[in-house]
PDB file of N, CA and C in Angstrom:
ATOM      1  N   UNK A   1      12.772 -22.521  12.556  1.00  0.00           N
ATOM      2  CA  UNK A   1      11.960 -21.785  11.612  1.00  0.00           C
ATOM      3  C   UNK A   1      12.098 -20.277  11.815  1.00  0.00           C
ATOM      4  N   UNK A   2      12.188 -19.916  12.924  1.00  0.00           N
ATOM      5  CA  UNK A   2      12.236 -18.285  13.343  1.00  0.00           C
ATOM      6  C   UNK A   2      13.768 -17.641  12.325  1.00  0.00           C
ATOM      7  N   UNK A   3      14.595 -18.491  12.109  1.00  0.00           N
ATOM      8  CA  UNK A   3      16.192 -18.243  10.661  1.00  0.00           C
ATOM      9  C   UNK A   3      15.760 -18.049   9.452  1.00  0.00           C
ATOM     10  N   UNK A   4      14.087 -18.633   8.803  1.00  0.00           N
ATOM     11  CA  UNK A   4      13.815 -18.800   7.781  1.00  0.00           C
ATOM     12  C   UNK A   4      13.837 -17.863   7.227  1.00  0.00           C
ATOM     13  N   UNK A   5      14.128 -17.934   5.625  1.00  0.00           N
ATOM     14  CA  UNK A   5      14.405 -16.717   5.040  1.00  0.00           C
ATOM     15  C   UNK A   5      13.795 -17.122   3.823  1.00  0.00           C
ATOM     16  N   UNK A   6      12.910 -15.982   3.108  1.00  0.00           N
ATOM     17  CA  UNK A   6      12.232 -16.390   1.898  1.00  0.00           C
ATOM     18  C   UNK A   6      11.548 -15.163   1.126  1.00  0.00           C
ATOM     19  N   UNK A   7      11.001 -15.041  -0.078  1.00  0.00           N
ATOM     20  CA  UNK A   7      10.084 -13.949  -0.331  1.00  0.00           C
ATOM     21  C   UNK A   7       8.901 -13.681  -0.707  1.00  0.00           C
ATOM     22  N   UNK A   8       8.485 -12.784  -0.263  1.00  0.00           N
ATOM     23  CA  UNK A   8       6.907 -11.985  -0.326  1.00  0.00           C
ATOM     24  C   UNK A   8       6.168 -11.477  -1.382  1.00  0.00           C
ATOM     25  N   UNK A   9       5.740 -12.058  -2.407  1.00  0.00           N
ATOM     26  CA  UNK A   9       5.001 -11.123  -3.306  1.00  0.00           C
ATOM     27  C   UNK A   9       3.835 -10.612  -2.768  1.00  0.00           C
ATOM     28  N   UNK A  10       3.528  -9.229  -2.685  1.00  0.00           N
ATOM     29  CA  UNK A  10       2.368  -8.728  -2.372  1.00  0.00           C
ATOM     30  C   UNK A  10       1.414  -7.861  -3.920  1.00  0.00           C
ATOM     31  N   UNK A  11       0.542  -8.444  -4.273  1.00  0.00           N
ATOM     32  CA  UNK A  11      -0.172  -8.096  -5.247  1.00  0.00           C
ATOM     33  C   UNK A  11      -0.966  -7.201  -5.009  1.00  0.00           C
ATOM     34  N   UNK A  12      -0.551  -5.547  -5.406  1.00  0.00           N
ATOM     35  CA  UNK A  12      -1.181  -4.694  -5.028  1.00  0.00           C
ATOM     36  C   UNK A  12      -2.485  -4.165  -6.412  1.00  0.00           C
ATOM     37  N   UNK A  13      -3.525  -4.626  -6.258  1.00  0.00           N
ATOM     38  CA  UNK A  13      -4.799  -4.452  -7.307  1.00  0.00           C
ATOM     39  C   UNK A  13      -5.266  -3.353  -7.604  1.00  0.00           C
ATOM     40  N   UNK A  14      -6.178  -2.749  -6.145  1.00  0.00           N
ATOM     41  CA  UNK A  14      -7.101  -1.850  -6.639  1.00  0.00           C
ATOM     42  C   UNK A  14      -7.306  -1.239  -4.751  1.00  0.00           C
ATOM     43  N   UNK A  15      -7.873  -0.490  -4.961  1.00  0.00           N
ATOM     44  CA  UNK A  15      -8.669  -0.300  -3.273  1.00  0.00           C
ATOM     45  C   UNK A  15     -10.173   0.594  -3.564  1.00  0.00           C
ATOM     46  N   UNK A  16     -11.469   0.804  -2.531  1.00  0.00           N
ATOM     47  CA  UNK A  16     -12.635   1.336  -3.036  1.00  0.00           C
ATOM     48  C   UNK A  16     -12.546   2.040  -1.985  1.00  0.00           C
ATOM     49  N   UNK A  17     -13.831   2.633  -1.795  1.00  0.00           N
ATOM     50  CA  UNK A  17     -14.295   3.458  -0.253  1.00  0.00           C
ATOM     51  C   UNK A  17     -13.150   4.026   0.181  1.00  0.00           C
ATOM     52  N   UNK A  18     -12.585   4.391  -0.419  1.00  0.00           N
ATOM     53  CA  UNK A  18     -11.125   5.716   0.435  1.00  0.00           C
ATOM     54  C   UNK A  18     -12.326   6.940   0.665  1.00  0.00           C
ATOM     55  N   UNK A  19     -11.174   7.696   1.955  1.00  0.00           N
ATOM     56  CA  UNK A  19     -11.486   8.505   2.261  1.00  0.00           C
ATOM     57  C   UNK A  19     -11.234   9.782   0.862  1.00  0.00           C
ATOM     58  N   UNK A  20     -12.148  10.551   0.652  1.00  0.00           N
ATOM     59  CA  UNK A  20     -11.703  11.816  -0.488  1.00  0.00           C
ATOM     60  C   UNK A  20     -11.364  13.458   0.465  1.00  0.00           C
ATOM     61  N   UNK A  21     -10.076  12.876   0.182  1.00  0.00           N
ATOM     62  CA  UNK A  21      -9.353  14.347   0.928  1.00  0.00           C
ATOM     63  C   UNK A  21      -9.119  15.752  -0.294  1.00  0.00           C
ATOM     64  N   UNK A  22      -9.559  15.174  -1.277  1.00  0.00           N
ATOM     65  CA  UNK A  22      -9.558  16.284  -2.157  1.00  0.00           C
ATOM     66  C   UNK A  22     -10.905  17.214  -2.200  1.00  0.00           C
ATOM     67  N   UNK A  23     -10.565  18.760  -1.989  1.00  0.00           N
ATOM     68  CA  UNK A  23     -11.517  19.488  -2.116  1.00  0.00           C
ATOM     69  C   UNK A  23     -12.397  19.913  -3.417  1.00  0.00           C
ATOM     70  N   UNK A  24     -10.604  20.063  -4.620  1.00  0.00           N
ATOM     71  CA  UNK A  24     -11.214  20.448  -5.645  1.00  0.00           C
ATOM     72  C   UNK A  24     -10.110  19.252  -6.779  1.00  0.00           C
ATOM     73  N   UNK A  25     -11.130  18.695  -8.006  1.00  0.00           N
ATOM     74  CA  UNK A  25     -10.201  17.676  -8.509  1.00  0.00           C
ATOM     75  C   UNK A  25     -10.316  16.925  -7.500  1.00  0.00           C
ATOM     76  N   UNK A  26      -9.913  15.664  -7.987  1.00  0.00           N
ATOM     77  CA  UNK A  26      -9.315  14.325  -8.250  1.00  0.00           C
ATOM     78  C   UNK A  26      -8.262  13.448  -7.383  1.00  0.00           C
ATOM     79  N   UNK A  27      -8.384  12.952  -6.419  1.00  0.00           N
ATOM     80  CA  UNK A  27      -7.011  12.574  -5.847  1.00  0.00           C
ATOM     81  C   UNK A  27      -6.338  11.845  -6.365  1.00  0.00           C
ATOM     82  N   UNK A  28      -5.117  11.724  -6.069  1.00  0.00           N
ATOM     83  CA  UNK A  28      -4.188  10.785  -6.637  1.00  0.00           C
ATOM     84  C   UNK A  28      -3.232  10.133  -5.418  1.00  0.00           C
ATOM     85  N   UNK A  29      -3.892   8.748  -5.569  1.00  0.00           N
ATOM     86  CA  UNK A  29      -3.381   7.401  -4.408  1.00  0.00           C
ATOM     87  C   UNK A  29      -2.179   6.864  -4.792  1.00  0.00           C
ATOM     88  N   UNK A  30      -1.565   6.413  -3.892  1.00  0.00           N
ATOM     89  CA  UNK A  30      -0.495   5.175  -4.059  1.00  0.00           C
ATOM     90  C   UNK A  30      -0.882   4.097  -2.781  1.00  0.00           C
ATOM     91  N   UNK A  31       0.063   3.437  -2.682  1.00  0.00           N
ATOM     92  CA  UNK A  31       0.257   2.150  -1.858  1.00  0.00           C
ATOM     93  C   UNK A  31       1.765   2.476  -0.982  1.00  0.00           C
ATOM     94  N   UNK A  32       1.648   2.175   0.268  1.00  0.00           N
ATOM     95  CA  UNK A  32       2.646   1.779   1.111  1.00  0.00           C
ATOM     96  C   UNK A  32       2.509   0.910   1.602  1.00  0.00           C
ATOM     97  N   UNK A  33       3.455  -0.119   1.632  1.00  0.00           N
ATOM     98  CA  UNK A  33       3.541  -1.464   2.368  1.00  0.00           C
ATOM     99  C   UNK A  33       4.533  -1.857   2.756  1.00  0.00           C
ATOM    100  N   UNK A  34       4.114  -2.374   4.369  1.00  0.00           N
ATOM    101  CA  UNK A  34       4.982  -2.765   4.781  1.00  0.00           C
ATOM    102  C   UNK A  34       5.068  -4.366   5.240  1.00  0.00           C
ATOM    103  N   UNK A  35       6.273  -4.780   5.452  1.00  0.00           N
ATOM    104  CA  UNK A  35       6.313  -6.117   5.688  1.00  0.00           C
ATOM    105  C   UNK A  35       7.623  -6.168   6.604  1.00  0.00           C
ATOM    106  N   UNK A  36       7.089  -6.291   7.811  1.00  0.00           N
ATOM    107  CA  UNK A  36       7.636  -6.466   8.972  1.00  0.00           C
ATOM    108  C   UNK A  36       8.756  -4.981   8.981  1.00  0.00           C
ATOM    109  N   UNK A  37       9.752  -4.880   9.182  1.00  0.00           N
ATOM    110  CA  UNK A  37      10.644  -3.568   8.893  1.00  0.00           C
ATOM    111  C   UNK A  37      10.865  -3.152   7.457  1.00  0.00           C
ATOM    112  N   UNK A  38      10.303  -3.075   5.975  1.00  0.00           N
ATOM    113  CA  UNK A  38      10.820  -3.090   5.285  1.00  0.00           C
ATOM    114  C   UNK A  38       9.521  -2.185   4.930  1.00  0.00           C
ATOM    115  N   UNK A  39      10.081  -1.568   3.393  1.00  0.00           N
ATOM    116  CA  UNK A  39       8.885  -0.801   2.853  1.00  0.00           C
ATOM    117  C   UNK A  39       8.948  -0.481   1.566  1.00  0.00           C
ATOM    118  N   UNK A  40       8.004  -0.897   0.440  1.00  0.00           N
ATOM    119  CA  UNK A  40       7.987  -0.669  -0.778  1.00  0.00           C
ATOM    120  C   UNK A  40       6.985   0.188  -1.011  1.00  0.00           C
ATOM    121  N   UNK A  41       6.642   0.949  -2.392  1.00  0.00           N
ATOM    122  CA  UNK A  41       5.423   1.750  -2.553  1.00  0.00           C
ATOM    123  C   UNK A  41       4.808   1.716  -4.136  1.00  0.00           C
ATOM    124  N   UNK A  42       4.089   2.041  -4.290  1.00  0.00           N
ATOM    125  CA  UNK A  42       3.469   1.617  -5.844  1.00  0.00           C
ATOM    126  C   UNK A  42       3.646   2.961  -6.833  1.00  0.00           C
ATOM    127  N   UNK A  43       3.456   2.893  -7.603  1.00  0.00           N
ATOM    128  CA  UNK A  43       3.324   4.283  -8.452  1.00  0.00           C
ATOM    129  C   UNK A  43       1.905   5.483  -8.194  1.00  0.00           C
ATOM    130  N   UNK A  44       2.143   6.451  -8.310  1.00  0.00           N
ATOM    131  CA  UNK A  44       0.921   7.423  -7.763  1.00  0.00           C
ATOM    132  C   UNK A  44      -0.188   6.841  -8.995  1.00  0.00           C
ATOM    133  N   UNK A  45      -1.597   6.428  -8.273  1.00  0.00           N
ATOM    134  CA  UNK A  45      -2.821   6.353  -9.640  1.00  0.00           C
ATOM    135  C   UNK A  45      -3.593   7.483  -9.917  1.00  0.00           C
ATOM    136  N   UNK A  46      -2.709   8.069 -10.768  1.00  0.00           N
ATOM    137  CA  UNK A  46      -3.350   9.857 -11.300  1.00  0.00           C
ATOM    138  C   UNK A  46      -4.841   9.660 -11.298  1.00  0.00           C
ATOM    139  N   UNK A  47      -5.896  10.679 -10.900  1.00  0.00           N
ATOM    140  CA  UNK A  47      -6.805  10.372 -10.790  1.00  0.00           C
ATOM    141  C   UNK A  47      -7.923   9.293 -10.286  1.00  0.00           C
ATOM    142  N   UNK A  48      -6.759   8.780  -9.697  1.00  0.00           N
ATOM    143  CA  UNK A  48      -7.608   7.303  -8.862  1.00  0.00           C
ATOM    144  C   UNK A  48      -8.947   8.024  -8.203  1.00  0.00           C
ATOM    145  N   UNK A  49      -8.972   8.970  -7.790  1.00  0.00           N
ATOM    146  CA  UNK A  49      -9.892   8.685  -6.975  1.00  0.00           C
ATOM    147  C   UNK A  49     -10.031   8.170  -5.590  1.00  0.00           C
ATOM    148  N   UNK A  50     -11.373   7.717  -5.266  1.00  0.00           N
ATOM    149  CA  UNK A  50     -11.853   6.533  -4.032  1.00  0.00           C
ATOM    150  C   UNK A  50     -11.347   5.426  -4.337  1.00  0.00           C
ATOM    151  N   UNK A  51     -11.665   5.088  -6.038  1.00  0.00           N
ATOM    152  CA  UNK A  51     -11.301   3.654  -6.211  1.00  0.00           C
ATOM    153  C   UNK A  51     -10.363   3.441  -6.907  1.00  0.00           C
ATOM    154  N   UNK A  52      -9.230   3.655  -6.757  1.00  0.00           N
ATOM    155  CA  UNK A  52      -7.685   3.743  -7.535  1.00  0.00           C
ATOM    156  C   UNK A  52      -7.036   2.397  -8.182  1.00  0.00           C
ATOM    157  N   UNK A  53      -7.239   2.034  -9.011  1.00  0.00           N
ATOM    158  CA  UNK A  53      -6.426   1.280  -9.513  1.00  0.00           C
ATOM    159  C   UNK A  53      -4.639   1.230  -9.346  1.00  0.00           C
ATOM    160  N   UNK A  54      -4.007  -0.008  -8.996  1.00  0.00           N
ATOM    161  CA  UNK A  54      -2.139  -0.248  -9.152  1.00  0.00           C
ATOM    162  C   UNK A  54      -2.119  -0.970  -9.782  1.00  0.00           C
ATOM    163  N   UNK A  55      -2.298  -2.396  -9.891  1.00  0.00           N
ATOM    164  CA  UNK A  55      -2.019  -3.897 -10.645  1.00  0.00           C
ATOM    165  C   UNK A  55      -0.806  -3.600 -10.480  1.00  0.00           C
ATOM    166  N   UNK A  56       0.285  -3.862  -9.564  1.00  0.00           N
ATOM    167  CA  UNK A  56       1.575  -3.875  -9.426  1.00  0.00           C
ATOM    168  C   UNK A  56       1.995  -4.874  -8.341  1.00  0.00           C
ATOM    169  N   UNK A  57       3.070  -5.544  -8.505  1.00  0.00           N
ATOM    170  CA  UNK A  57       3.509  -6.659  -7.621  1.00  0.00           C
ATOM    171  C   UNK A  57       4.626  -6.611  -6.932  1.00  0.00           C
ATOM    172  N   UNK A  58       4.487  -6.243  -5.897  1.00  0.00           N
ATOM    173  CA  UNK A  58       5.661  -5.829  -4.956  1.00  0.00           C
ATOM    174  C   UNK A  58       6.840  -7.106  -3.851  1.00  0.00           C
ATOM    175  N   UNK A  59       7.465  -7.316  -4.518  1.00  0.00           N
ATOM    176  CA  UNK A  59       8.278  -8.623  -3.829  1.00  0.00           C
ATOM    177  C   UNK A  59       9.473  -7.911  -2.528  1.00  0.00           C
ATOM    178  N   UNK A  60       9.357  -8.194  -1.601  1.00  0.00           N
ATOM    179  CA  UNK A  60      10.104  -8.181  -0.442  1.00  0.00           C
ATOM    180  C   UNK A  60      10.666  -9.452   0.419  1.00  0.00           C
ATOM    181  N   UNK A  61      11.733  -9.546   0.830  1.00  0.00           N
ATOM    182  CA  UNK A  61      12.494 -10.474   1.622  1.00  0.00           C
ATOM    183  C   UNK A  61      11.806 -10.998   3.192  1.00  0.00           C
ATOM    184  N   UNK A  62      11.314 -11.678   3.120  1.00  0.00           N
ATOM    185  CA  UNK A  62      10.973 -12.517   4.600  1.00  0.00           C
ATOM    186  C   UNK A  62      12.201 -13.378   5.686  1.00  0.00           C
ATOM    187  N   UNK A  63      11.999 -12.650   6.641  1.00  0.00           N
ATOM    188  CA  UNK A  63      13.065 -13.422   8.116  1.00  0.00           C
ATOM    189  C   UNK A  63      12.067 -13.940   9.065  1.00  0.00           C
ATOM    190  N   UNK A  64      11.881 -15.135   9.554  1.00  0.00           N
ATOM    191  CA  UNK A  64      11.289 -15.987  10.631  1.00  0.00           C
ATOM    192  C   UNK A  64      10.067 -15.575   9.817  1.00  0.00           C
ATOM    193  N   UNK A  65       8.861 -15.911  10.800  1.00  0.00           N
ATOM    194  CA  UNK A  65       7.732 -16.756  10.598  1.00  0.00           C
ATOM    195  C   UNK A  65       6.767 -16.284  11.758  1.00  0.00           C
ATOM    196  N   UNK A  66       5.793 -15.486  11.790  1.00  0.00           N
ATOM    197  CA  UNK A  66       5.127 -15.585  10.152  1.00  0.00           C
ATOM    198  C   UNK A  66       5.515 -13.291  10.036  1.00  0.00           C
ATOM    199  N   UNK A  67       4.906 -13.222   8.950  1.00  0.00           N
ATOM    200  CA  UNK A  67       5.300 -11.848   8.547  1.00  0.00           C
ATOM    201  C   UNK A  67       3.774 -11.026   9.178  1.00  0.00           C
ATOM    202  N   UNK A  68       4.418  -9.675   9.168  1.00  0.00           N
ATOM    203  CA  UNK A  68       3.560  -8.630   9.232  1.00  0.00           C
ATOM    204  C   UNK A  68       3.262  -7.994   7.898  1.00  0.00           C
ATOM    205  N   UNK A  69       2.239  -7.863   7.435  1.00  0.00           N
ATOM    206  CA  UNK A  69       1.684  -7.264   6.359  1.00  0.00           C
ATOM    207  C   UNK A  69       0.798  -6.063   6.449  1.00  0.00           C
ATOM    208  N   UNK A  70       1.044  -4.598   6.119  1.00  0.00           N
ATOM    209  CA  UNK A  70       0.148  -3.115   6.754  1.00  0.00           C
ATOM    210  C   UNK A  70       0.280  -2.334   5.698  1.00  0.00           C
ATOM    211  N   UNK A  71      -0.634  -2.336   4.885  1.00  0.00           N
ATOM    212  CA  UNK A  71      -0.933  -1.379   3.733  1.00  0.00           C
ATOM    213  C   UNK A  71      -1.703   0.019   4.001  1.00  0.00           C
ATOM    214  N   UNK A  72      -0.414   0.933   3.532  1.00  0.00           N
ATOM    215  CA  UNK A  72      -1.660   2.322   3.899  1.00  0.00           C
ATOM    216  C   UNK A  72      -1.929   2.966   2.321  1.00  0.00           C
ATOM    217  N   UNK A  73      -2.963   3.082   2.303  1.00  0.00           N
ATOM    218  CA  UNK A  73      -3.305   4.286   0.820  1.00  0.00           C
ATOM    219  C   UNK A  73      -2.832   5.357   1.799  1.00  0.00           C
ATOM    220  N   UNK A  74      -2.116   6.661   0.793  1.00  0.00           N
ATOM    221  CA  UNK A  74      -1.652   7.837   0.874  1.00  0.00           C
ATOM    222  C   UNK A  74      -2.587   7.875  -0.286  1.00  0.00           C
ATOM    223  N   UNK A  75      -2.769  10.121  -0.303  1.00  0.00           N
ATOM    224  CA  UNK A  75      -3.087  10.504  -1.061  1.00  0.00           C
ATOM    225  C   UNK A  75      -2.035  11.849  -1.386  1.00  0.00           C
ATOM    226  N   UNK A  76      -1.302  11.591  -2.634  1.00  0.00           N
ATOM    227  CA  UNK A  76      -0.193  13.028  -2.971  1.00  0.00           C
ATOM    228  C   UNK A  76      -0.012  14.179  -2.896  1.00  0.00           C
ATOM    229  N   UNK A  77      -1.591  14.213  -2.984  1.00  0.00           N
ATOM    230  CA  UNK A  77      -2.268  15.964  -3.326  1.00  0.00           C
ATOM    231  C   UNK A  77      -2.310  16.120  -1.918  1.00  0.00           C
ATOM    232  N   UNK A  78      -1.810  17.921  -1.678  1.00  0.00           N
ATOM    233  CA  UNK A  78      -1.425  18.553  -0.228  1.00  0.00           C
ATOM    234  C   UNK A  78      -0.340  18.593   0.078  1.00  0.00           C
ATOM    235  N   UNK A  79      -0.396  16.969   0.966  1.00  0.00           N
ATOM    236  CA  UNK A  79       0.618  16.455   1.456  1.00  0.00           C
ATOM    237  C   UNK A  79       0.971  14.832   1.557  1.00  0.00           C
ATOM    238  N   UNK A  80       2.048  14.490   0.785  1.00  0.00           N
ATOM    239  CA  UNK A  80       2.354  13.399   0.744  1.00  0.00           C
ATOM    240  C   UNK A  80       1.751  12.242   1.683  1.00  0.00           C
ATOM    241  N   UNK A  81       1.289  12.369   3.142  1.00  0.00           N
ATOM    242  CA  UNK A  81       1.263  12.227   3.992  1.00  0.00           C
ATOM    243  C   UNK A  81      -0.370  11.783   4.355  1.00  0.00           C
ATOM    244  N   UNK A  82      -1.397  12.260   3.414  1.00  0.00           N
ATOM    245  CA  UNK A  82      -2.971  11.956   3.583  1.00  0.00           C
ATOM    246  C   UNK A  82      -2.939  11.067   3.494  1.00  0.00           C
ATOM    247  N   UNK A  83      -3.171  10.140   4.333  1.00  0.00           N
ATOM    248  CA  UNK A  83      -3.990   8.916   4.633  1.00  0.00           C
ATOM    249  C   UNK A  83      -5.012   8.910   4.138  1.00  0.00           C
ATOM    250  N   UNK A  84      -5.549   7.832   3.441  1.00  0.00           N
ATOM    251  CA  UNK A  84      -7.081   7.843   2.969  1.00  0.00           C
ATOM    252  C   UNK A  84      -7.952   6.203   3.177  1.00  0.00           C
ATOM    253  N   UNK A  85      -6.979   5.475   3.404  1.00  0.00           N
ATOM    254  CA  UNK A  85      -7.087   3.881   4.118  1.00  0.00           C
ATOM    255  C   UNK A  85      -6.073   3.143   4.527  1.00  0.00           C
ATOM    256  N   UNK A  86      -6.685   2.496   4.847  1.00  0.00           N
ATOM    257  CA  UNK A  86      -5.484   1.153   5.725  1.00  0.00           C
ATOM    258  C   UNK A  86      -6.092  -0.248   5.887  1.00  0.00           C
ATOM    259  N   UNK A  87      -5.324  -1.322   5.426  1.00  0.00           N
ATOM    260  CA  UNK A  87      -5.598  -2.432   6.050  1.00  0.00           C
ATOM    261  C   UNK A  87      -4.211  -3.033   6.820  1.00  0.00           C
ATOM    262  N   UNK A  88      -4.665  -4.155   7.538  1.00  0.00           N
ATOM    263  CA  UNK A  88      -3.564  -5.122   8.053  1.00  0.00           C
ATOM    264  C   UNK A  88      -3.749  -5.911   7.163  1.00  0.00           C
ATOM    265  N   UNK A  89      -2.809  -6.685   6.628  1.00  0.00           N
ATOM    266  CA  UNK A  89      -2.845  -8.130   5.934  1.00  0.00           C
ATOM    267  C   UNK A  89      -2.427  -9.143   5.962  1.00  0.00           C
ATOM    268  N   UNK A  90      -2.105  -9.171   7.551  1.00  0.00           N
ATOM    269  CA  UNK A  90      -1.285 -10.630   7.892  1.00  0.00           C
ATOM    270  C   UNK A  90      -1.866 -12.140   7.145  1.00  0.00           C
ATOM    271  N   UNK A  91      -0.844 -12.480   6.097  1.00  0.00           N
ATOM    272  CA  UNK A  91      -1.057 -13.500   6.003  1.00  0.00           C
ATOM    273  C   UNK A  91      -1.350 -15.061   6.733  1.00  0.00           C
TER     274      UNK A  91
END
């Protein structure tokens, strides 16, 4: 099972309670995710906010068993780089 090879849809929805790193205006979130070494990202949600809407479905390649799943919200405004949440999501 550790050879298995298969793929990942990760259904990226919505997120609430972010941190607001914006001083003035509106932040604008995306999604980073990762799954085990690999990394996809969602489109920026202009004005998301705390509670940002994606509805986007992110498919990635799985090796062995079982996967790592680590979603970070970024926020654009500044610096690419604001963190504003995180979960783990090991399935």
């Amino acid at each position: 099972m550790a050879n298995s090879r298969g793929k990942l849809e990760v259904n990226v929805l919505r997120a609430w309670g972010l941190k607001d790193t914006q001083t003035f205006g509106t932040q604008d979130p995306y999604c980073v995710v990762r799954v085990n070494d690999q990394r996809a990202r969602t489109r920026v949600s202009v004005d998301g906010g705390t509670s940002p809407a994606f509805h986007e479905r992110l498919t990635m390649d799985v090796f062995g068993h079982p996967p790592h799943v680590f979603v970070e919200v970024r926020s654009i405004h500044w610096s690419p780089y604001d963190r504003v949440g995180v979960v783990n999501a090991d399935p």
